[in-house]
N, C-alpha and C. Protein backbone atom coordinates (compact mmCIF):
# COMPACT_ATOMS: atom_id res chain seq x y z
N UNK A 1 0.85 -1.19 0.00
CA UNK A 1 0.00 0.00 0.00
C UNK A 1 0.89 1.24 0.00
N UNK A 2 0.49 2.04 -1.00
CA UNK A 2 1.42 3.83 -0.92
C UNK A 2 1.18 4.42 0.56
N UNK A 3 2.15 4.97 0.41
CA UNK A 3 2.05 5.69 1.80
C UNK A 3 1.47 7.27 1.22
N UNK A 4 1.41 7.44 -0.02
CA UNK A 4 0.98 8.79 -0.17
C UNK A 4 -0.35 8.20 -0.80
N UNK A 5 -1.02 9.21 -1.01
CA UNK A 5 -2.95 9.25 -1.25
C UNK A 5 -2.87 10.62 -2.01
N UNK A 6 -3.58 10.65 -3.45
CA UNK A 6 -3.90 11.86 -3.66
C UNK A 6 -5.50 11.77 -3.65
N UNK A 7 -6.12 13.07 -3.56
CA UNK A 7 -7.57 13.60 -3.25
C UNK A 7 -7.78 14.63 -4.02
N UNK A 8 -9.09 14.41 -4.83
CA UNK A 8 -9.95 15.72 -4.84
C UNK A 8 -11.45 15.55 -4.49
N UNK A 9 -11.76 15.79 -3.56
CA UNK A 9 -12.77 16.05 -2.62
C UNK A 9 -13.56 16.42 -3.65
N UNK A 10 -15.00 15.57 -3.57
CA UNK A 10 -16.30 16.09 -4.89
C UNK A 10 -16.47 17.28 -4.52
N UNK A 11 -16.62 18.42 -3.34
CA UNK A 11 -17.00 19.45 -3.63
C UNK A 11 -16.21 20.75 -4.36
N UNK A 12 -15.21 20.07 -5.11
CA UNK A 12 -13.98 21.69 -5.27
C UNK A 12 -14.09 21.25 -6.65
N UNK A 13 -13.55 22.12 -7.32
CA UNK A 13 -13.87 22.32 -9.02
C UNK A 13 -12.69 21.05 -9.49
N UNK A 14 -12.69 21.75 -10.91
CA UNK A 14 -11.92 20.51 -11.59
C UNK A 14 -10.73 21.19 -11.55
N UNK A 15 -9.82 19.98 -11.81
CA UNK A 15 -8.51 20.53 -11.32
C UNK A 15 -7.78 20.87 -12.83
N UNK A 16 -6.82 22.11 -13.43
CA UNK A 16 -6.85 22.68 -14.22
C UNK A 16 -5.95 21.94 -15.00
N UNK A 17 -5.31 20.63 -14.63
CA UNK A 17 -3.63 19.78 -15.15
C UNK A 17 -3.89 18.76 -15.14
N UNK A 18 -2.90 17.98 -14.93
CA UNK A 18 -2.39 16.95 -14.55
C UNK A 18 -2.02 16.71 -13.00
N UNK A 19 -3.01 16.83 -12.30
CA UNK A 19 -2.76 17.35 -10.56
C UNK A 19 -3.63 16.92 -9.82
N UNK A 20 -4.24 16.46 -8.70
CA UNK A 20 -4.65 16.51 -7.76
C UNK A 20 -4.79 17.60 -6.65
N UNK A 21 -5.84 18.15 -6.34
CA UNK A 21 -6.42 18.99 -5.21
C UNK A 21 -5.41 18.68 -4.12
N UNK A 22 -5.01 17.73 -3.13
CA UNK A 22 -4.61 16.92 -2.32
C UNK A 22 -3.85 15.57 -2.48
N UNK A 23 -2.71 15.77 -2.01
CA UNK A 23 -1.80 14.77 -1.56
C UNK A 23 -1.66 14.34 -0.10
N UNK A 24 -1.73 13.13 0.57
CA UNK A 24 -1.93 13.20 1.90
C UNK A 24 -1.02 12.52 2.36
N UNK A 25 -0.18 11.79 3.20
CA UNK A 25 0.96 11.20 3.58
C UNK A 25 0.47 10.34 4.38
N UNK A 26 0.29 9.06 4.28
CA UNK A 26 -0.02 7.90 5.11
C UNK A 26 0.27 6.91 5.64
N UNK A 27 0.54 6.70 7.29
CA UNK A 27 0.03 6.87 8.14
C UNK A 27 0.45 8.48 8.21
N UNK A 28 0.26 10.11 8.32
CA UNK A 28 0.42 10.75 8.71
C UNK A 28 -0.38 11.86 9.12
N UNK A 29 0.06 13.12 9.12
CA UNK A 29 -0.26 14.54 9.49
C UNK A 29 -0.36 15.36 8.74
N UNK A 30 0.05 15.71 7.68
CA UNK A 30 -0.36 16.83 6.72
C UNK A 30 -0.48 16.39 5.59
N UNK A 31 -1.63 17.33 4.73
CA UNK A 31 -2.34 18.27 3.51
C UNK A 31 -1.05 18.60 2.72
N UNK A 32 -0.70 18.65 1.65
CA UNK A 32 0.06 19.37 0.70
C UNK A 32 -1.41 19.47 -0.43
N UNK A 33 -2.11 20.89 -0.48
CA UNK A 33 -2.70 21.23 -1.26
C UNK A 33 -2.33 22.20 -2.78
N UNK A 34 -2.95 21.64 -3.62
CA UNK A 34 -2.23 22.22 -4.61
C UNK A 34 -2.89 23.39 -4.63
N UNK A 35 -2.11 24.96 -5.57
CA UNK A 35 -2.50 25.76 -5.50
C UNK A 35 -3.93 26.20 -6.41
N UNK A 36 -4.26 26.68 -5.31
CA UNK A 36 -6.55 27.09 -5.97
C UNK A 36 -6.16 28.12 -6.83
N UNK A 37 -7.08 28.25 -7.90
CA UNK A 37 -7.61 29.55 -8.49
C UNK A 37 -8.74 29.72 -8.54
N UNK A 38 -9.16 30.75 -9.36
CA UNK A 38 -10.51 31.06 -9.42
C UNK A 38 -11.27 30.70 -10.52
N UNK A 39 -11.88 29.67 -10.01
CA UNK A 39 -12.45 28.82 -11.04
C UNK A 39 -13.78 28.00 -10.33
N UNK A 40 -14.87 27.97 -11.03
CA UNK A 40 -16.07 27.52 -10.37
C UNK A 40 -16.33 25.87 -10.56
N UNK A 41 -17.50 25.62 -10.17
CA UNK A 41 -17.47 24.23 -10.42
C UNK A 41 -17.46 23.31 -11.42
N UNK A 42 -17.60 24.69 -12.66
CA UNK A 42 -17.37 23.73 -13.46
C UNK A 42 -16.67 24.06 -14.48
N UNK A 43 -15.55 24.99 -13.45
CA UNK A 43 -14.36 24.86 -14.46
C UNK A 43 -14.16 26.20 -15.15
N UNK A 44 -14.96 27.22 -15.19
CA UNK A 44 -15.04 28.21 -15.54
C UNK A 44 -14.22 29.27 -14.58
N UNK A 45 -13.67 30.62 -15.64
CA UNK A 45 -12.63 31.51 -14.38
C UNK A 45 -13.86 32.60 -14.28
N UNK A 46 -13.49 32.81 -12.93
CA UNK A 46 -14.75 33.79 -11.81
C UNK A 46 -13.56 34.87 -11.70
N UNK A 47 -14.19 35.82 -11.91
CA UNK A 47 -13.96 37.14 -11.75
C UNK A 47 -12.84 37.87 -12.79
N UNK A 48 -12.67 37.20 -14.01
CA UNK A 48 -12.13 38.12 -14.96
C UNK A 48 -11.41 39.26 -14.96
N UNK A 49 -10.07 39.83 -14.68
CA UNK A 49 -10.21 41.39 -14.52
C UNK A 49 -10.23 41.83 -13.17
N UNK A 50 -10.77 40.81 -12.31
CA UNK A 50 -11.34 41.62 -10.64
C UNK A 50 -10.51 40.93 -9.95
N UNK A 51 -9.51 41.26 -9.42
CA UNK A 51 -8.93 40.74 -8.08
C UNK A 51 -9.76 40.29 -6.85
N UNK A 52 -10.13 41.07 -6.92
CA UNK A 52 -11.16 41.26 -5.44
C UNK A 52 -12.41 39.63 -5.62
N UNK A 53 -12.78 39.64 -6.70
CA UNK A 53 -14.00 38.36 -7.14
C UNK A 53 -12.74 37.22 -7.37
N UNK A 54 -11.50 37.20 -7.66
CA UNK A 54 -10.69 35.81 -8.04
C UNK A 54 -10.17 35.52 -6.42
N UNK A 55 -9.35 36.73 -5.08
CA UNK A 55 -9.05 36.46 -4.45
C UNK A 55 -10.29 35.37 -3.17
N UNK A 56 -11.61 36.22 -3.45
CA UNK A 56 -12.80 35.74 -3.06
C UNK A 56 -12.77 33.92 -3.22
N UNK A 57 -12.85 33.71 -4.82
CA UNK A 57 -13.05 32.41 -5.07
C UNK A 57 -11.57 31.29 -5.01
N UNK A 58 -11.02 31.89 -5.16
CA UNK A 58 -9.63 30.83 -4.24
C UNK A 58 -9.60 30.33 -3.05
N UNK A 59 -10.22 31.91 -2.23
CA UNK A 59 -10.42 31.06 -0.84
C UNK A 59 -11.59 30.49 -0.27
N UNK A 60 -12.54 30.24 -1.30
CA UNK A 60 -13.72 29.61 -1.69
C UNK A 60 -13.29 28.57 -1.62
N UNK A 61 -12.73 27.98 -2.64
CA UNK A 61 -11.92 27.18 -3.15
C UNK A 61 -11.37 26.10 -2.13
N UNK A 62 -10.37 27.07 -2.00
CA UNK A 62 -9.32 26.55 -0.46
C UNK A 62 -9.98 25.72 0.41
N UNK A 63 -11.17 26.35 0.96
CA UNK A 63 -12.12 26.23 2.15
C UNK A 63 -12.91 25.06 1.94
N UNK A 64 -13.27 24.73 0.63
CA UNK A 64 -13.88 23.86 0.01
C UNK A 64 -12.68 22.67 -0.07
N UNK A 65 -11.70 22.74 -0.48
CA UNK A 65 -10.52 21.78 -0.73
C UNK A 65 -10.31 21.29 0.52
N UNK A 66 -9.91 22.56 1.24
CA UNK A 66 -9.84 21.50 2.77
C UNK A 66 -10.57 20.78 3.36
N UNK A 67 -11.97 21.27 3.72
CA UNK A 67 -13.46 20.51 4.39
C UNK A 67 -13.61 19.06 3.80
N UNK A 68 -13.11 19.49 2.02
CA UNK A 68 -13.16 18.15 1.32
C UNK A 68 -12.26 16.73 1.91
N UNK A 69 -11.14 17.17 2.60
CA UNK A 69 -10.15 16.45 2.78
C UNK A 69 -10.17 15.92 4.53
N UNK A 70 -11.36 17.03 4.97
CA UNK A 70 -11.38 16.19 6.73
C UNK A 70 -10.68 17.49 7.33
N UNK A 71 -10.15 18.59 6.81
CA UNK A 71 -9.48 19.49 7.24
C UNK A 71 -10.22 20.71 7.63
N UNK A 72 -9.69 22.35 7.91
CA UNK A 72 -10.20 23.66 7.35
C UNK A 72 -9.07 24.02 7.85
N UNK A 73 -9.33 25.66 7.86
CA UNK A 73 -8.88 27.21 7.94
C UNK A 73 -7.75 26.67 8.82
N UNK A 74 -8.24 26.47 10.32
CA UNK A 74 -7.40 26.29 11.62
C UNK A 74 -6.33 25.22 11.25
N UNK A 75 -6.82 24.47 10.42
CA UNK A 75 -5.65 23.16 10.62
C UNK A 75 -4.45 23.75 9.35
N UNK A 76 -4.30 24.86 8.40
CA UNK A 76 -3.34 25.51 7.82
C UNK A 76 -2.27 25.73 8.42
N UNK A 77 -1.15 25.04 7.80
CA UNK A 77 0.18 24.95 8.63
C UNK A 77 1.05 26.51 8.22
N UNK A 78 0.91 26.67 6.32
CA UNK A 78 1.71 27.78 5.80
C UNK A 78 0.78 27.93 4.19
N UNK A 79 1.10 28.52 4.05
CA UNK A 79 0.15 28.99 2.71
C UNK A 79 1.71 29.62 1.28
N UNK A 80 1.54 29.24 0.21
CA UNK A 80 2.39 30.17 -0.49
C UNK A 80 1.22 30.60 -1.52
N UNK A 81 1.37 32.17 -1.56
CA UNK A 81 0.57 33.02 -2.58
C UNK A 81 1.12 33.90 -4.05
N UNK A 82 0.77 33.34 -5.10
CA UNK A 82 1.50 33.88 -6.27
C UNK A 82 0.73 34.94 -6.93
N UNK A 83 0.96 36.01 -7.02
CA UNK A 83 0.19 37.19 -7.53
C UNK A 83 1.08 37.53 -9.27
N UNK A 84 0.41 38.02 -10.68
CA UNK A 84 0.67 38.41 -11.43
C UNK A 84 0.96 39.92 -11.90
N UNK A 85 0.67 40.47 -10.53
CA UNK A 85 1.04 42.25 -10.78
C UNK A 85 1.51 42.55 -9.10
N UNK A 86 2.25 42.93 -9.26
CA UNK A 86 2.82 43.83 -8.22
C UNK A 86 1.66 44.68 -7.77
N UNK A 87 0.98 45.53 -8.28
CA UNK A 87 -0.33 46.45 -7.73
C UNK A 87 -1.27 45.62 -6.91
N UNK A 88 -1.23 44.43 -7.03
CA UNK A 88 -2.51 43.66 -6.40
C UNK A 88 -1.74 43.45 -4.71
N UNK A 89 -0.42 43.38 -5.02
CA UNK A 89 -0.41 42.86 -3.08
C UNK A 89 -0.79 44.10 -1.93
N UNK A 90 -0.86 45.25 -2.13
CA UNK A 90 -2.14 45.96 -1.11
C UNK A 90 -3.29 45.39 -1.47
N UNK A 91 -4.00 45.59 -2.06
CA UNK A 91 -5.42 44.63 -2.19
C UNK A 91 -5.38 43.48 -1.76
N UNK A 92 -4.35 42.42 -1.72
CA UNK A 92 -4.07 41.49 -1.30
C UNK A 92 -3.94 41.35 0.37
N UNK A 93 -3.68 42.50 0.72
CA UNK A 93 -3.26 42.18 2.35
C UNK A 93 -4.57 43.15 2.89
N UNK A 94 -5.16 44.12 1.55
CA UNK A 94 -6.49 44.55 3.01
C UNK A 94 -7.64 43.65 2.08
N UNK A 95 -7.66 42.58 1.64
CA UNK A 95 -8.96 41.28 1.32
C UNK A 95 -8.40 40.49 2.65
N UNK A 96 -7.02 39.88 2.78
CA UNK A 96 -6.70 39.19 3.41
C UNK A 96 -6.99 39.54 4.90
N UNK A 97 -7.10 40.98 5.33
CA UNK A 97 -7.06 41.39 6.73
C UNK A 97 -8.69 41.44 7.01
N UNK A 98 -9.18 41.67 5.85
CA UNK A 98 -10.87 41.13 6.35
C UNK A 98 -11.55 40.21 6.25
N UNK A 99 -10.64 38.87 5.74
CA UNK A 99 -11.15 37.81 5.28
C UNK A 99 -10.58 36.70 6.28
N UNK A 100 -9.46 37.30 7.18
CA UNK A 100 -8.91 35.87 7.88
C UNK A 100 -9.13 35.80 9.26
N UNK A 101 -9.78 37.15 9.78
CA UNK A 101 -10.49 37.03 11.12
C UNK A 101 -11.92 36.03 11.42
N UNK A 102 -12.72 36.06 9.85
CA UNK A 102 -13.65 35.33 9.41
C UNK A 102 -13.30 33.82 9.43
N UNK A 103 -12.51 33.59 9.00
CA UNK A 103 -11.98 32.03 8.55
C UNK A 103 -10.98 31.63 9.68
N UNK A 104 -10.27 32.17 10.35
CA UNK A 104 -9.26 31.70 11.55
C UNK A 104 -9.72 32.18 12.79
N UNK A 105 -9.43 31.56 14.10
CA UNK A 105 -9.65 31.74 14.96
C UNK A 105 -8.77 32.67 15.70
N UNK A 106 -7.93 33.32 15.28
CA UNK A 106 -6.81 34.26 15.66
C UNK A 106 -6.83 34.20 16.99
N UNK A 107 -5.45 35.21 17.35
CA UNK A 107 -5.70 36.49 16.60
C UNK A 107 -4.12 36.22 15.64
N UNK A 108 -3.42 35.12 15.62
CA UNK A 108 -2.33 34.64 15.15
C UNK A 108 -2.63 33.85 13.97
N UNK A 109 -2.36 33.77 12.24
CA UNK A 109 -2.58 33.47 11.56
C UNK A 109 -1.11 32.63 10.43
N UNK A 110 -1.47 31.35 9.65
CA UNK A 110 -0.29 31.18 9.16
C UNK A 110 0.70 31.69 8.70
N UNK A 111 1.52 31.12 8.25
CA UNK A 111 2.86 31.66 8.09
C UNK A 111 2.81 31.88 5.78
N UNK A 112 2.93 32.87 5.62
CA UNK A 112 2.74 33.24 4.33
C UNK A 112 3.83 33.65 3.31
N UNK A 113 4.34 32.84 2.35
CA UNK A 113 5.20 33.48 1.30
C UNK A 113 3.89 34.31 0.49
N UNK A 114 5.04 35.17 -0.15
CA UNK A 114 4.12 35.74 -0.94
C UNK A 114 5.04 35.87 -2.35
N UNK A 115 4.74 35.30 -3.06
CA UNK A 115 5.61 35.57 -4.40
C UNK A 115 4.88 36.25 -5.93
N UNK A 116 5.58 37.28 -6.96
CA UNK A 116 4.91 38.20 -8.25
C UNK A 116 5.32 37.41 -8.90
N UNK A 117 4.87 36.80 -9.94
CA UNK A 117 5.69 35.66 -11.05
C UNK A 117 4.76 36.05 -12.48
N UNK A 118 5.39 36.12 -13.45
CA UNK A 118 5.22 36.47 -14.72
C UNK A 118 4.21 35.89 -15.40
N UNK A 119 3.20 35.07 -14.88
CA UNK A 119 1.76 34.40 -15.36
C UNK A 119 1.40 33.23 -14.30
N UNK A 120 0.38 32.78 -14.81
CA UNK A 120 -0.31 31.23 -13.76
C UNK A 120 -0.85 30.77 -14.66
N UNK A 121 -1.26 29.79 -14.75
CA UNK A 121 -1.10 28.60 -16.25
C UNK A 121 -2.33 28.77 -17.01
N UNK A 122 -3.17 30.03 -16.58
CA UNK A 122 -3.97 30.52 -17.78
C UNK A 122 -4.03 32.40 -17.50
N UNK A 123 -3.73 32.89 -18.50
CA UNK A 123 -3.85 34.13 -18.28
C UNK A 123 -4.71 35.09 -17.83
N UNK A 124 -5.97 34.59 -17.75
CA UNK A 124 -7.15 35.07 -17.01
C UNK A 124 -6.93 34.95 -15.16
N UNK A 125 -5.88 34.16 -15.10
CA UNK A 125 -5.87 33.83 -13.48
C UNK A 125 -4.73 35.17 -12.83
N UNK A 126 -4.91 35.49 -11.88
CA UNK A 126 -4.67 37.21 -11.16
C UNK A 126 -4.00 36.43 -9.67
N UNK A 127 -4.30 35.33 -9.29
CA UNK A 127 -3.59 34.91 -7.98
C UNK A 127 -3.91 33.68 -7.76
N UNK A 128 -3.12 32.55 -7.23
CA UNK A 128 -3.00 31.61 -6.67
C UNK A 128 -2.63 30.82 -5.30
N UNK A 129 -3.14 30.15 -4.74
CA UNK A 129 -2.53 30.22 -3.12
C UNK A 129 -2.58 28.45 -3.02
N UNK A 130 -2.00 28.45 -2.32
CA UNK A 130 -1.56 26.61 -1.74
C UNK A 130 -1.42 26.44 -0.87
N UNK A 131 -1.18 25.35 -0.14
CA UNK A 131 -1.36 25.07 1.61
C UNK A 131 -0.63 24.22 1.57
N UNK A 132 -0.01 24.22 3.01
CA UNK A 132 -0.31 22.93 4.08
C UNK A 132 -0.75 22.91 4.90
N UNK A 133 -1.79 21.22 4.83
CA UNK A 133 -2.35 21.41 6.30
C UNK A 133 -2.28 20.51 7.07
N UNK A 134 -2.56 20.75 8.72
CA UNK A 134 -2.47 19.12 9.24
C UNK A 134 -3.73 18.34 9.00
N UNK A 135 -3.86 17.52 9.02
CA UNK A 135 -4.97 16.50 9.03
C UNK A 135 -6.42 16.70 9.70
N UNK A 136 -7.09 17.26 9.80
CA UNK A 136 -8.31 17.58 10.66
C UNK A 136 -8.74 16.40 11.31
N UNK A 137 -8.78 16.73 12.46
CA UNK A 137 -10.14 15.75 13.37
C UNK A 137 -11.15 15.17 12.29
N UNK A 138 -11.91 15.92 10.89
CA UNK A 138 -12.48 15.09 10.01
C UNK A 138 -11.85 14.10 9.08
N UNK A 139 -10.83 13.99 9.67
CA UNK A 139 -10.61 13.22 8.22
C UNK A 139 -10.88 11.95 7.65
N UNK A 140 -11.35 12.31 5.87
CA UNK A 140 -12.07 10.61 5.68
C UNK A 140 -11.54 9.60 5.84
């Protein structure tokens, strides 16, 4: 039997590659989630143009990816976030400062790279984010 497991949880969209939502380590403790975009259930990109509607549905996304996996918010070990414009990381940190009091139990929140990189594997996509997490008390 593998000791690794990959997952994509029926409730999170389709995955945009050759990839899996979730990789899980077994017998173990953490999530290596691949990175979300903004993309709905069925595959379509949400929010075109709008930072604010793509950062929304990633962590839609996310939230959905984890729950899928037995996980959430709290059990996030570190997050890495890839943005395509330099202008978006203020928008990025005041979505993030009203969005993670909601989703974490603070007032201490993961540990965050943040990296600008020259595209994300379709040009309509504005930001990407990935996890690790530990294993939730749900897990299937």
């Amino acid at each position: 039997m593998s000791r690794v497991e990959y997952l994509n949880p029926p409730a999170t969209p389709p995955a945009q590659g050759l990839y899996s939502h979730v990789g899980r380590v077994s017998p173990g403790s953490l999530l290596f989630v691949a990175g979300q975009l903004s993309i709905d259930g069925s595959g379509a990109v949400v929010g075109r143009h709008d930072f604010a509607a793509q950062f929304r549905q990633v962590f839609d996304n996310l939230g959905a990816v984890l729950a899928g996996a037995g996980s959430g918010f709290d059990d996030v070990v570190r997050f890495t976030t890839y943005l395509v414009h330099a202008q978006d990381i203020e928008p990025f940190m005041t979505l993030r400062a009203e969005l993670f009091p909601r989703i974490f139990r603070g007032p201490l929140y993961p540990p965050n790279t943040l990296l600008v990189v020259d595209r994300l594997v379709k040009e309509d996509f504005l930001i990407e984010v990935e996890a690790i997490a530990a294993t939730g008390s749900r897990a299937p």
